[in-house]
Protein backbone atom coordinates (compact mmCIF):
# COMPACT_ATOMS: atom_id res chain seq x y z
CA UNK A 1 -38.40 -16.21 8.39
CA UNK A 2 -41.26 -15.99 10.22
CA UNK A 3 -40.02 -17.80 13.05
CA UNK A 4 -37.54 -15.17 13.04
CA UNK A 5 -39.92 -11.95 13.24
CA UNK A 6 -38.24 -11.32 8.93
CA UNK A 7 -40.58 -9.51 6.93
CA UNK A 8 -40.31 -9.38 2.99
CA UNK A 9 -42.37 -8.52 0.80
CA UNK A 10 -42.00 -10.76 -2.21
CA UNK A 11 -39.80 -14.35 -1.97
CA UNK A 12 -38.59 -16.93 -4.68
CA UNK A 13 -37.09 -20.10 -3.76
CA UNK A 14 -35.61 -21.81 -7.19
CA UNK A 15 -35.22 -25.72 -7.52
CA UNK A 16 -31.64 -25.33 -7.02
CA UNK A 17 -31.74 -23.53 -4.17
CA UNK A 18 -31.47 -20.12 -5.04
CA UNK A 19 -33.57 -18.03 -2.65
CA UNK A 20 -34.44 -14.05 -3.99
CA UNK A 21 -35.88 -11.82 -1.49
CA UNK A 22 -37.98 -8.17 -1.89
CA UNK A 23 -38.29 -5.38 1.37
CA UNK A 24 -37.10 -7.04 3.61
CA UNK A 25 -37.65 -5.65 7.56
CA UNK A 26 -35.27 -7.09 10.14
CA UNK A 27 -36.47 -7.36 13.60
CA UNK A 28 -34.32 -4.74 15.67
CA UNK A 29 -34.59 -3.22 19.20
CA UNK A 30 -36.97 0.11 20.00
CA UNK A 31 -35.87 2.99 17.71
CA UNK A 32 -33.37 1.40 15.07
CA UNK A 33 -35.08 0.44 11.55
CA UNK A 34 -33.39 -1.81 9.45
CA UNK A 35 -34.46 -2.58 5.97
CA UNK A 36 -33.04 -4.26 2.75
CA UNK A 37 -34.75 -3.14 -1.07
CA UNK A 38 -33.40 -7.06 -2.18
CA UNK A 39 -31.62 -10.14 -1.82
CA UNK A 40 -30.29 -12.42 -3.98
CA UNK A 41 -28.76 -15.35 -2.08
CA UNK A 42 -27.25 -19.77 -2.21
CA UNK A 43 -27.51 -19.92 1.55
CA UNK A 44 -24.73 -22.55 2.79
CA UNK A 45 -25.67 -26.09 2.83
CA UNK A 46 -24.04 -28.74 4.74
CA UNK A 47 -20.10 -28.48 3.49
CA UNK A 48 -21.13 -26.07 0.73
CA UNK A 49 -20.99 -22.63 1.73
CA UNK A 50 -23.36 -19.91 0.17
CA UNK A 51 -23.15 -16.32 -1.21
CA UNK A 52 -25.15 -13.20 -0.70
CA UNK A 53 -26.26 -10.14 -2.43
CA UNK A 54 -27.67 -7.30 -0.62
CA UNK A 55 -29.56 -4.58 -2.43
CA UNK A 56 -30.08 -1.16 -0.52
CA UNK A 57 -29.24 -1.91 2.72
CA UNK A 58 -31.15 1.01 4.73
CA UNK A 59 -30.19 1.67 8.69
CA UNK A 60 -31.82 4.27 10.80
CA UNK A 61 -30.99 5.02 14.56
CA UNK A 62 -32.07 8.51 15.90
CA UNK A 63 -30.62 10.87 13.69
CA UNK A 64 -28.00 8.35 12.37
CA UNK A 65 -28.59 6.75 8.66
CA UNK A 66 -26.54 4.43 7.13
CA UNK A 67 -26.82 3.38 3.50
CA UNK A 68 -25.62 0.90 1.16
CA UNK A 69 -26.54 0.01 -2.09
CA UNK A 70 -24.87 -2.90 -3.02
CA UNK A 71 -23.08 -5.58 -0.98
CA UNK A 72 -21.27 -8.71 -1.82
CA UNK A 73 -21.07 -12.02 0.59
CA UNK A 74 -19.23 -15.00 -0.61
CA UNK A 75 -18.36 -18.45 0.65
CA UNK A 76 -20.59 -18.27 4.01
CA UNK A 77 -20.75 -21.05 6.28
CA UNK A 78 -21.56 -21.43 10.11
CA UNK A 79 -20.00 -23.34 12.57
CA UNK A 80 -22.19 -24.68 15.68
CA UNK A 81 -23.78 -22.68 18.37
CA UNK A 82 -21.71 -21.64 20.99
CA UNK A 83 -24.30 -22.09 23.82
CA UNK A 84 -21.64 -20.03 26.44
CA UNK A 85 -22.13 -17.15 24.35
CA UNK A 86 -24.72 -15.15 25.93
CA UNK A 87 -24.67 -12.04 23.44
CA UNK A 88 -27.42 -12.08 20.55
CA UNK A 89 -24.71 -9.69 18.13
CA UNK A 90 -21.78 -11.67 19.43
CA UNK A 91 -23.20 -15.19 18.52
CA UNK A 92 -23.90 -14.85 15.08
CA UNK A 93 -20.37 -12.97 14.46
CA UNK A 94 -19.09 -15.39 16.25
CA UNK A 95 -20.51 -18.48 14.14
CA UNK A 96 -20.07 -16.98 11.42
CA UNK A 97 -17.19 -17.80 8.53
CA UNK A 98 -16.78 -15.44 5.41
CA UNK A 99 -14.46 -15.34 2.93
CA UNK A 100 -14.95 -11.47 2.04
CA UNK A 101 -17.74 -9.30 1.97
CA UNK A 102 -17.32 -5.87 -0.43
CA UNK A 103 -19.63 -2.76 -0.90
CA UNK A 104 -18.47 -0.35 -3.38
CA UNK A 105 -19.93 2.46 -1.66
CA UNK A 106 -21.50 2.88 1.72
CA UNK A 107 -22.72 6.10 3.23
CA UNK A 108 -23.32 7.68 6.84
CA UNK A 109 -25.56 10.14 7.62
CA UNK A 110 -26.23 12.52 10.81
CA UNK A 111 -29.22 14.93 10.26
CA UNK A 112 -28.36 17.77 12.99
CA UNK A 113 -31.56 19.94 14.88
CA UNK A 114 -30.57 22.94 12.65
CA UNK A 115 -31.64 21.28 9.91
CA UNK A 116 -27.83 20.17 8.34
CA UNK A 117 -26.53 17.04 7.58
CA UNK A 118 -23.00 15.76 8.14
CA UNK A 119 -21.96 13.09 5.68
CA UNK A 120 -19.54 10.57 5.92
CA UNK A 121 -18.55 8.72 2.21
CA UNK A 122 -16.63 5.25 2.04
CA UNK A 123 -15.22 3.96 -1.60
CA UNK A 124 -14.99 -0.11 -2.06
CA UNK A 125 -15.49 -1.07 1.73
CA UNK A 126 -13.95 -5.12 2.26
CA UNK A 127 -13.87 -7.69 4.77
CA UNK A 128 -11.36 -10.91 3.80
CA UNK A 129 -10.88 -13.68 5.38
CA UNK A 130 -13.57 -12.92 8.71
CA UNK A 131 -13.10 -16.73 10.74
CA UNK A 132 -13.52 -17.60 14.42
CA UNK A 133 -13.64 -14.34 15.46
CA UNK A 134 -11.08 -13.13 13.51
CA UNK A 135 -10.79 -10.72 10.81
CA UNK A 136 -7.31 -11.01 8.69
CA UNK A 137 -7.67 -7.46 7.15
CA UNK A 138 -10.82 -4.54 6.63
CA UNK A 139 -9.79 -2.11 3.66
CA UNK A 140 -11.42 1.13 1.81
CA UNK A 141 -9.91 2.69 -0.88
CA UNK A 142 -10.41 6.16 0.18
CA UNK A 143 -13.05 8.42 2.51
CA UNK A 144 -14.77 11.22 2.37
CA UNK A 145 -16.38 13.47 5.07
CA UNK A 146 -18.10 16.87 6.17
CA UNK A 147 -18.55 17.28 10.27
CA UNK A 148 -19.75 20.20 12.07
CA UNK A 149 -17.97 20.84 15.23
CA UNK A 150 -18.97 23.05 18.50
CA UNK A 151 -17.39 25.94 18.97
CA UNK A 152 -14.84 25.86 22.08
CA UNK A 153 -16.04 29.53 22.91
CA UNK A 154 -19.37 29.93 24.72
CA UNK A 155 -20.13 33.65 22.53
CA UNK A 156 -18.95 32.32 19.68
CA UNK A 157 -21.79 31.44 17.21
CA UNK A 158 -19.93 30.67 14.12
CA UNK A 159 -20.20 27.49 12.35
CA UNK A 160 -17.38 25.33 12.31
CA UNK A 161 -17.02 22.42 9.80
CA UNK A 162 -14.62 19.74 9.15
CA UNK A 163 -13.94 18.07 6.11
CA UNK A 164 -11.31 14.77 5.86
CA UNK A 165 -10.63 13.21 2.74
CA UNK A 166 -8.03 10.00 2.63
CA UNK A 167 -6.76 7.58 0.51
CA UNK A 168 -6.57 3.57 1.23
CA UNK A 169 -6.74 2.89 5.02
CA UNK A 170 -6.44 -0.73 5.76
CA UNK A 171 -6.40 -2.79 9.56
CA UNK A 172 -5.10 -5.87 10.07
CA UNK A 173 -6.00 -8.93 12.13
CA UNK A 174 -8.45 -7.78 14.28
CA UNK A 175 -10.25 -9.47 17.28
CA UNK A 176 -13.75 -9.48 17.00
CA UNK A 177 -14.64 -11.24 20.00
CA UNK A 178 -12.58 -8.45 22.33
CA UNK A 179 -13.36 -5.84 20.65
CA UNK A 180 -16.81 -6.52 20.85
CA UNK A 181 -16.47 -7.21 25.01
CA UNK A 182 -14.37 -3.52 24.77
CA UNK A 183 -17.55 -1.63 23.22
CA UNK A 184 -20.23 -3.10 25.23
CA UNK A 185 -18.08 -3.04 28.49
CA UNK A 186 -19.25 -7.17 29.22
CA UNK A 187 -15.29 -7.90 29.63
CA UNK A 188 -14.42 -10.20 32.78
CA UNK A 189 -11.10 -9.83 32.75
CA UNK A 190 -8.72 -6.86 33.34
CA UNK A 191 -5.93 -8.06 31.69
CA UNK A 192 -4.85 -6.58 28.48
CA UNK A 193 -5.31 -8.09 24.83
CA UNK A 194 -4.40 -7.57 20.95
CA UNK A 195 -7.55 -5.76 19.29
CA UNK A 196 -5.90 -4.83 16.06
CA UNK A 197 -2.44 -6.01 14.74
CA UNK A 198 -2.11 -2.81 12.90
CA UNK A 199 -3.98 -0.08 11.14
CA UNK A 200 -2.21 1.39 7.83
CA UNK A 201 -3.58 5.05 6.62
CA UNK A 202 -2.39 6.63 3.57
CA UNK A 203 -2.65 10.22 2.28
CA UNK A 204 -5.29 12.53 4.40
CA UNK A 205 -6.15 15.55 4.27
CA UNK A 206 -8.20 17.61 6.96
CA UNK A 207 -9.55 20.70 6.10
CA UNK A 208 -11.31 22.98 9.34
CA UNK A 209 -13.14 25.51 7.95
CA UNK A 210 -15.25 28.63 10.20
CA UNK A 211 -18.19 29.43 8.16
CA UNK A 212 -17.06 29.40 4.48
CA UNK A 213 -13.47 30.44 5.29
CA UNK A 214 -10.29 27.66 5.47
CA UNK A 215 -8.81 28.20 9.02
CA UNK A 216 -6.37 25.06 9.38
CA UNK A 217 -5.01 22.68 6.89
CA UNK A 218 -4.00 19.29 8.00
CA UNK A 219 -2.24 16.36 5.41
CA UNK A 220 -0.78 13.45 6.81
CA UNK A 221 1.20 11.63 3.72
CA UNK A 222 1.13 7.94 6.11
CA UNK A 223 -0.28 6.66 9.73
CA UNK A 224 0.47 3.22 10.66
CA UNK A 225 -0.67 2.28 14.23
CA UNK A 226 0.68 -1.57 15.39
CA UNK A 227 0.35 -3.73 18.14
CA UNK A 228 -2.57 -2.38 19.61
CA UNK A 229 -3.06 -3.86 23.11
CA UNK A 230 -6.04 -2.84 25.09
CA UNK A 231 -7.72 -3.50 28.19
CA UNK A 232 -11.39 -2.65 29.08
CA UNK A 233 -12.22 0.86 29.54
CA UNK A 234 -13.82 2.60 32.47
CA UNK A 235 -16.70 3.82 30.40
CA UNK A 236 -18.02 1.33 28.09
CA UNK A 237 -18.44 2.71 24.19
CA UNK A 238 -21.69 2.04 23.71
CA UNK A 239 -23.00 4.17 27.05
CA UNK A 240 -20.15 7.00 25.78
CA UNK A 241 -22.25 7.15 22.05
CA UNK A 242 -25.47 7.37 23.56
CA UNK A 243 -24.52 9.62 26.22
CA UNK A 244 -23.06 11.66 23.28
CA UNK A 245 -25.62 10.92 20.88
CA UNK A 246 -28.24 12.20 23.36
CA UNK A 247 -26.21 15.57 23.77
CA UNK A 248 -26.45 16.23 20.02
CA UNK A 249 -30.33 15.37 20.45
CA UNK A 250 -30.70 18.28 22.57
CA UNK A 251 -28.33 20.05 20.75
CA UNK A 252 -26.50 21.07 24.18
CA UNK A 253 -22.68 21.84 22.87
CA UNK A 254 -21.35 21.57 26.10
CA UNK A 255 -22.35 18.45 27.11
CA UNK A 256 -21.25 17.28 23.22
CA UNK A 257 -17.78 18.56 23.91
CA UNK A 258 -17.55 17.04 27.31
CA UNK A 259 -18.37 13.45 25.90
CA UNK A 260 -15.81 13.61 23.13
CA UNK A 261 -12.80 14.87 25.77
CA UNK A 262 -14.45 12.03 27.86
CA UNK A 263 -14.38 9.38 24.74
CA UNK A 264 -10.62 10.62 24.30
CA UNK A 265 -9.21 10.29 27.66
CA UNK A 266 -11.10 6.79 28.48
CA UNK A 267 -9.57 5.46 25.20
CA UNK A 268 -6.10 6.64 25.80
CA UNK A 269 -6.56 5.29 29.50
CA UNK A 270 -7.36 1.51 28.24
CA UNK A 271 -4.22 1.70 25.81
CA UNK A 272 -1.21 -0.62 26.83
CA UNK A 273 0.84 -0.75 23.73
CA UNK A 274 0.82 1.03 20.89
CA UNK A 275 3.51 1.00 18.13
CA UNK A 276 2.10 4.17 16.19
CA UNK A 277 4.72 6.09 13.43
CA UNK A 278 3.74 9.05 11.13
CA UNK A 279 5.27 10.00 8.05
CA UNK A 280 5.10 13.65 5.85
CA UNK A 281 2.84 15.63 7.84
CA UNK A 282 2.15 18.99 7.90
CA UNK A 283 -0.21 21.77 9.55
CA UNK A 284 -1.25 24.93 7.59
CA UNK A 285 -2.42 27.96 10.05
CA UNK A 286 -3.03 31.72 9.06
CA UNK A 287 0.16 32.38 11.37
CA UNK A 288 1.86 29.03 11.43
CA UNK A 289 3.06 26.44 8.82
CA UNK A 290 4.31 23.40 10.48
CA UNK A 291 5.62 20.33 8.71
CA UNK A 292 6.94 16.83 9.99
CA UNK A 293 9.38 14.68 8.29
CA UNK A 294 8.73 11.58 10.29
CA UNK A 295 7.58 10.31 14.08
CA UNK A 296 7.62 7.64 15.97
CA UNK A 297 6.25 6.84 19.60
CA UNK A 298 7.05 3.49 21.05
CA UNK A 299 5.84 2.59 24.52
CA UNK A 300 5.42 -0.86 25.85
CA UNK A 301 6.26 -2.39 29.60
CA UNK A 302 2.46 -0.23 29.48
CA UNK A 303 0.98 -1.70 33.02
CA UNK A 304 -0.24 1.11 34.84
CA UNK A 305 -1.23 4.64 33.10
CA UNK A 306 2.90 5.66 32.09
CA UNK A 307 4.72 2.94 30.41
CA UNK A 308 7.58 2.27 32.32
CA UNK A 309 9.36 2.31 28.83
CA UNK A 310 8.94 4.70 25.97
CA UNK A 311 10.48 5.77 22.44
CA UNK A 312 9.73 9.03 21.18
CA UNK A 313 11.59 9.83 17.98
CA UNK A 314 10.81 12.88 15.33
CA UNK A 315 12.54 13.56 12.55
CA UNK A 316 12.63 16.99 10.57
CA UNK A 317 9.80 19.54 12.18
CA UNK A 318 10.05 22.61 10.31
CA UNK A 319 8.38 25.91 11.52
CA UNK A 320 7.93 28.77 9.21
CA UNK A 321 5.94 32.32 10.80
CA UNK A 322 3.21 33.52 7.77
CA UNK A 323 3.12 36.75 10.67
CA UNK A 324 6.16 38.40 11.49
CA UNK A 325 7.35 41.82 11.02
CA UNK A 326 9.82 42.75 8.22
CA UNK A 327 12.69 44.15 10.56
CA UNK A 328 12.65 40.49 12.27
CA UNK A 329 12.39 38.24 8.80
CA UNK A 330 14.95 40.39 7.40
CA UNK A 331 17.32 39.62 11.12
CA UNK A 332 15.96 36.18 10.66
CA UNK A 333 17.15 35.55 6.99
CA UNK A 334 20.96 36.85 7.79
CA UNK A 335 21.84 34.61 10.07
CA UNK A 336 20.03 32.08 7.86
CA UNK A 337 17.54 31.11 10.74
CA UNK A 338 14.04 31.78 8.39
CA UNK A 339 12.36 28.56 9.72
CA UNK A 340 12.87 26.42 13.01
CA UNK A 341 14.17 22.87 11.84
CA UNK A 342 14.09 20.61 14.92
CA UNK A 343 15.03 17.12 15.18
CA UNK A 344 14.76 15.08 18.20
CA UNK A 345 14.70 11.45 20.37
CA UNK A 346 13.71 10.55 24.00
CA UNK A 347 14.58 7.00 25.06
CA UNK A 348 13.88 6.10 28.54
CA UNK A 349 13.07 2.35 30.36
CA UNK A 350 12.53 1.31 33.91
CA UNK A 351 13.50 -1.90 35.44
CA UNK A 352 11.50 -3.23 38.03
CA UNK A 353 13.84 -5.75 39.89
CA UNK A 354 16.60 -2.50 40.07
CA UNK A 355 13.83 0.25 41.13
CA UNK A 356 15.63 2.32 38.56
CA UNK A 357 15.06 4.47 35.84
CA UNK A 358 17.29 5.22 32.55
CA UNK A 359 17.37 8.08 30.90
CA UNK A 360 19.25 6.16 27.92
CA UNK A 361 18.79 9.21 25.59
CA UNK A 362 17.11 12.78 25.29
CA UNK A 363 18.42 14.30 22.28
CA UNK A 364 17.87 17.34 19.92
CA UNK A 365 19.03 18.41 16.34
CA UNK A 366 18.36 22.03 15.76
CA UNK A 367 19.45 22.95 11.89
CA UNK A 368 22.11 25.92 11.96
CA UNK A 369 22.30 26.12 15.58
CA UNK A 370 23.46 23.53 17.06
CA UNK A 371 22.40 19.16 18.55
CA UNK A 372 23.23 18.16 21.63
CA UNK A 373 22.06 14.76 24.45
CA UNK A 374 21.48 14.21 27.80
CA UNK A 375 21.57 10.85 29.57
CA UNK A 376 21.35 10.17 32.94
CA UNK A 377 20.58 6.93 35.81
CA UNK A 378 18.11 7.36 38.12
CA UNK A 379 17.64 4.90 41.08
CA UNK A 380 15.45 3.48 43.73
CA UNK A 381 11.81 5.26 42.13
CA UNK A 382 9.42 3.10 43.13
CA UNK A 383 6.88 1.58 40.28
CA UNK A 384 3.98 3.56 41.92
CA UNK A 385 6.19 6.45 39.98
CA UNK A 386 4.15 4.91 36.71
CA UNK A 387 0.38 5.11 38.38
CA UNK A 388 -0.28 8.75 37.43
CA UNK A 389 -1.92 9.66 40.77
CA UNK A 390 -0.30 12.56 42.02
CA UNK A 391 0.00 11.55 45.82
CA UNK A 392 1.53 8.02 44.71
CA UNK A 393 4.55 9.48 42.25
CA UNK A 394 5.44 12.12 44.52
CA UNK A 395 5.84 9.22 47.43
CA UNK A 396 7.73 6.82 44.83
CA UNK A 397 10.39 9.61 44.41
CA UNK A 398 11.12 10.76 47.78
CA UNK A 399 14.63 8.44 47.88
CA UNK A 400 15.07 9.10 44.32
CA UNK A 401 19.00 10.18 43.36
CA UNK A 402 20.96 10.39 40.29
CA UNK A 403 24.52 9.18 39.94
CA UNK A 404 25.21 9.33 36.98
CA UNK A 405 24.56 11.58 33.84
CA UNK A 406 26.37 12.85 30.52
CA UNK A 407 25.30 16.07 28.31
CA UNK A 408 26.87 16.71 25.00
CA UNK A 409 26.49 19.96 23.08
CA UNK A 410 27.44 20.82 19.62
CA UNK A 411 27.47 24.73 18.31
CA UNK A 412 26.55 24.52 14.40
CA UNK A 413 28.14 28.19 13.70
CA UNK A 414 25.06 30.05 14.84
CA UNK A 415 26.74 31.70 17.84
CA UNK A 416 29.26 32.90 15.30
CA UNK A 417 27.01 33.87 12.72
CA UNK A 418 24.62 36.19 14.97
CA UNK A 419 27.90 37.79 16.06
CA UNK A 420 28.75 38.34 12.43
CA UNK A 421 25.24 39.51 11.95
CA UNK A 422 25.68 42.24 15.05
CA UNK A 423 29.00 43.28 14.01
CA UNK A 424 27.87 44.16 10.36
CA UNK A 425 24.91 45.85 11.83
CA UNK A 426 26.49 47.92 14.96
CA UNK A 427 29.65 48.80 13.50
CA UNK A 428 29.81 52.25 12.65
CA UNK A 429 33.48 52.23 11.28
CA UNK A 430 32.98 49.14 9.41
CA UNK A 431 35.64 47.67 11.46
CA UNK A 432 34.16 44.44 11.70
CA UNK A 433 36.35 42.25 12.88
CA UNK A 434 37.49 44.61 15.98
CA UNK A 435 33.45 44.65 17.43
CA UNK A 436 32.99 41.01 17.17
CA UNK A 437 36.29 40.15 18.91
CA UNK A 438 34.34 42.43 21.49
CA UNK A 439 31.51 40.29 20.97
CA UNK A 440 33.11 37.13 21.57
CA UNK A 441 35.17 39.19 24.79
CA UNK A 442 32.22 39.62 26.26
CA UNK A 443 30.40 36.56 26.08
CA UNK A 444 33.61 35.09 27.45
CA UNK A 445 33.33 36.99 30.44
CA UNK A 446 29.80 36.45 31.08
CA UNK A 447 30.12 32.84 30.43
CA UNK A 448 33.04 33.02 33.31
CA UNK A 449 31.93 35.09 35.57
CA UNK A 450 28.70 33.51 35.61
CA UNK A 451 30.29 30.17 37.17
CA UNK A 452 32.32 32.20 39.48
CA UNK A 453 29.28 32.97 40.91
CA UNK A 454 27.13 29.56 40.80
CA UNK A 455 30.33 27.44 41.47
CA UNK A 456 31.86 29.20 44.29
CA UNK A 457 33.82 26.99 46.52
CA UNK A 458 33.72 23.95 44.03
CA UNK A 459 37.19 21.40 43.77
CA UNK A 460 36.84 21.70 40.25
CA UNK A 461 36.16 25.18 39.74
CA UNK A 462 38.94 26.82 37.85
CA UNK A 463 38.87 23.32 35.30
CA UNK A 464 35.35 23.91 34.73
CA UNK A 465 35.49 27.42 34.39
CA UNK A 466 38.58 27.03 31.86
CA UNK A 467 36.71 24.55 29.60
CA UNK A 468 33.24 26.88 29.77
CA UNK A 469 35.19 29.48 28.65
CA UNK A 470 37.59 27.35 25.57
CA UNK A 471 33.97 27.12 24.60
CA UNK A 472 32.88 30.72 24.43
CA UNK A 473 36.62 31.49 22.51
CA UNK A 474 35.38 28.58 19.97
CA UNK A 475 32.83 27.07 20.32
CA UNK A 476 32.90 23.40 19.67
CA UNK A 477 31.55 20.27 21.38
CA UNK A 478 31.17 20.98 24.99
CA UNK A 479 30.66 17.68 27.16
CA UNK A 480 29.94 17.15 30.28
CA UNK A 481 29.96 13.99 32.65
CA UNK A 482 29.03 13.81 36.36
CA UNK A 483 29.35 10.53 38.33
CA UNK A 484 28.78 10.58 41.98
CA UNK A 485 31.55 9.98 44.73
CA UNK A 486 29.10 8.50 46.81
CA UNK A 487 27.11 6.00 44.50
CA UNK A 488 24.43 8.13 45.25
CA UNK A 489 24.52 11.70 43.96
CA UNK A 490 21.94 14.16 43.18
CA UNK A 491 19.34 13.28 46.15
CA UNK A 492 15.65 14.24 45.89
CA UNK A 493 16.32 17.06 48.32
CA UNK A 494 19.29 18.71 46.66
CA UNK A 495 17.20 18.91 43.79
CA UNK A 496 15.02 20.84 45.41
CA UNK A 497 18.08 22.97 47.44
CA UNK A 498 19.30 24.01 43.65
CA UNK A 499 16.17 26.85 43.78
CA UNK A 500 18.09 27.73 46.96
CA UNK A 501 21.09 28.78 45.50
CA UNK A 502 23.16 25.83 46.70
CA UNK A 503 24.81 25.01 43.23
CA UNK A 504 28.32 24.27 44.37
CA UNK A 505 27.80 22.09 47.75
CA UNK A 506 25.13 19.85 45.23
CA UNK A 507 27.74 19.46 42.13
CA UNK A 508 30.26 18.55 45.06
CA UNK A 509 28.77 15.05 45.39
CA UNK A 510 30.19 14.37 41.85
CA UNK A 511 33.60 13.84 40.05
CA UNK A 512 32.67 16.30 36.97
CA UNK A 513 34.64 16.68 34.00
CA UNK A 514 33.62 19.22 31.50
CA UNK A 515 35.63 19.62 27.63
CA UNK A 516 35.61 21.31 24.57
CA UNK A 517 36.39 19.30 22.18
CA UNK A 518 37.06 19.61 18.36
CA UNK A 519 33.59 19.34 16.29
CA UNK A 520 33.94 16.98 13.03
């Protein structure tokens, strides 16, 4: 102990082997304190391995203080040196091989310069199965905190505070070794690794409060992140925390916010696959209640800052106005449209050896009004498209064209039932029927008359313009497919001609073929 610069106070070493310890003081670098009340300990011998107890484990770094009472250790052992290993944290970690380690509570504090502390309080904390640098799973049973935030408005002097309460969270199969390069930025390598094999996060609940009043509510009924692939970040974690840390010191909320949009967008940047899905959320506002049924985002082929493919998928987002005046909730509830109900997908992949992009589906689901889907084929986009500098994606698209795509669109009875709503509302003679024939008339003739004037001159005019209108008489499915004569089609410059008015030359380069057919 002395050897190692370990203080303690009192020490009993029994027959057995049995070794109890009293205030203990660790040796740690300039400004962090680290002391333990007791310890009650079989360190491992040979091919036995030991067991721990740690009493009132006591951590203090700046304004940060970390606390735990009680900690179990069982079935330690250490494996040999690792004289490559250059990092004194990463060494021992690295030696290391423990069964499980559990703390029934542990606590974080941050003591702020106005004299208020944010707390931060973790039920059964557990480690199993942490071997060769690998942890098979880290689990609490739920958390509970209180954060004060910085106000985004410079005039604004109210206090803002955020509470988060959550249930179990559990992470899988994590990689201590990279994850430890990751933080302290010592990484050699730019390629990209598995840090966590998936992070599990079950009922929370995020209340943001401004003073004493509730402003937002956030609950979020499951989170499951997977296949978490990173590669090292720009800014390392550790300088991002004390740069941030420091901020708080001086209590300069600029700088504060500045580090944590910094924190966000160098994480995000270092991210090259992510499986991450979200189930039963919802968002509470005075003037907005927003839930979420399910979501799902997907991307992976993740070399440069877009993935070159991506899955976006959400399932039942609901929107419901707590502000709206009675003449328009009263409108709204006629034609049965009280709340916005919006389901939706967005499927797209790039192949490399083809230069060519597929749209393979963009699709929405509005409730009572009506779903429709686009797909398309873009070629010869260059991968530089996927870099995120500006300069390079415009470049990558300058031979861009599309030859192929395919829209579908389904009415759902709204257009009818708004013209229903109109004619009950306009008609003074009660003749209802008569005014939304009119109704129906008219949008007939603007939906004609409105090609006439975009598709002058087309070869397919008056078959377009027939099926356009089929669908203003009764509306149905409308679909739409466009496949170029030239095996080229839409060119990067005609899509830049359509803001000139130059509809009916550019939908010349394509056989189109436009229905309404029978919704089932």
């Amino acid at each position: 102990m002395a050897r190692h610069s370990i203080y303690a106070e009192t020490s009993e070493v029994s027959i057995i082997g049995k070794v109890n310890l009293t205030n203990i003081i660790l040796p740690t670098p300039t400004g962090i304190s680290l002391k333990i009340g007791a310890i009650s300990a079989r360190p491992p011998i040979t091919f036995i391995p030991g067991s721990f107890t740690l009493y009132n484990i006591d951590l203090k770094y700046d304004n940060i203080h970390f606390k735990i009472p009680k900690m179990f250790i069982s079935n330690v052992s250490l494996k040999e040196k690792d004289i490559t290993i250059k990092s004194r944290i990463l060494q021992p970690l690295m030696r290391l091989n423990v069964a499980s380690i559990f703390a029934p509570d542990l606590f974080f504090f941050i003591n702020n310069s106005d004299k208020s502390t944010e707390e931060i309080s973790i039920k059964n904390f557990q480690i199993s199965d942490f071997k060769n640098g690998q942890i098979r799973s880290i689990g609490i049973d739920n958390i509970i905190t209180n954060i004060n935030l910085a106000s985004t408005a410079a005039n604004d002097t109210r206090q803002i505070g955020l509470i988060i309460k959550s249930d179990a969270m559990k992470a899988y199969n994590i990689n201590v070794g990279y994850a430890h390069s990751i933080i302290f930025g010592t990484s050699k390598t730019k390629k990209s690794k598995t840090v966590i094999g998936s992070i599990v996060l079950d009922n929370m609940i995020v209340d943001l409060f401004q003073e004493k009043d509730k402003n937002i509510s956030f609950s979020l009924g499951k989170f499951k992140i997977s296949c978490l692939k990173m590669k090292p970040m720009d800014h390392s974690p550790e300088q991002l925390i004390k740069t941030y840390l420091n901020a708080r010191k001086k209590n300069n909320q600029e700088d504060v916010k500045a580090v944590r949009d910094s924190a966000l967008l160098n994480s995000l940047s270092a991210i090259t696959s992510i499986n991450l899905i979200i189930n039963k959320a919802a968002i509470d506002m005075p003037q907005l209640k927003t839930q979420l049924e399910s979501f799902e985002l997907r991307p992976s082929q993740w070399q440069q800052s877009i993935p070159q493919k991506l899955l976006v998928s959400l399932n039942g987002l609901s929107m419901v106005s707590k502000r709206m005046e009675k003449n328009d909730l009263d409108f709204l509830k006629k034609i049965n449209f009280e709340s916005l109900n919006l389901s939706g997908k967005i499927d797209v992949s790039y192949n490399e050896e083809k230069r060519t992009l597929f749209l393979d589906a963009m699709s929405f689901d509005i409730k009572d009004i009506g779903s429709g889907d686009i797909s398309a084929k873009i070629i010869n986009i260059d991968k530089a498209f996927f870099s995120g500098q500006k300069d390079a994606m415009i470049f990558s698209t300058q031979d861009l064209s599309i030859p192929e795509i395919d829209l579908h669109y389904k009415d759902s009875g709204f257009i009818d039932k708004f013209f229903s709503y109109l004619a009950q509302n306009l008609n003074d003679s009660n003749n209802e029927h008569n005014l939304k024939e009119e109704l129906y008339d008219y949008f007939y003739l603007i939906v004609t008359e409105s090609l006439k004037m975009l598709l002058k001159g087309h070869d397919e005019y008056e078959n377009i313009s027939k099926s356009f209108g089929d669908f203003a008489k009764n509306p149905q499915t409308l679909t739409i497919k466009m496949r170029a004569k030239d095996n080229k089609g839409f060119t990067a410059v005609d899509l830049k001609n359509i803001l000139q008015n130059d509809l009916s030359n550019i939908l010349n380069k394509m056989n189109l073929t436009v229905k309404n057919k029978a919704s089932f």
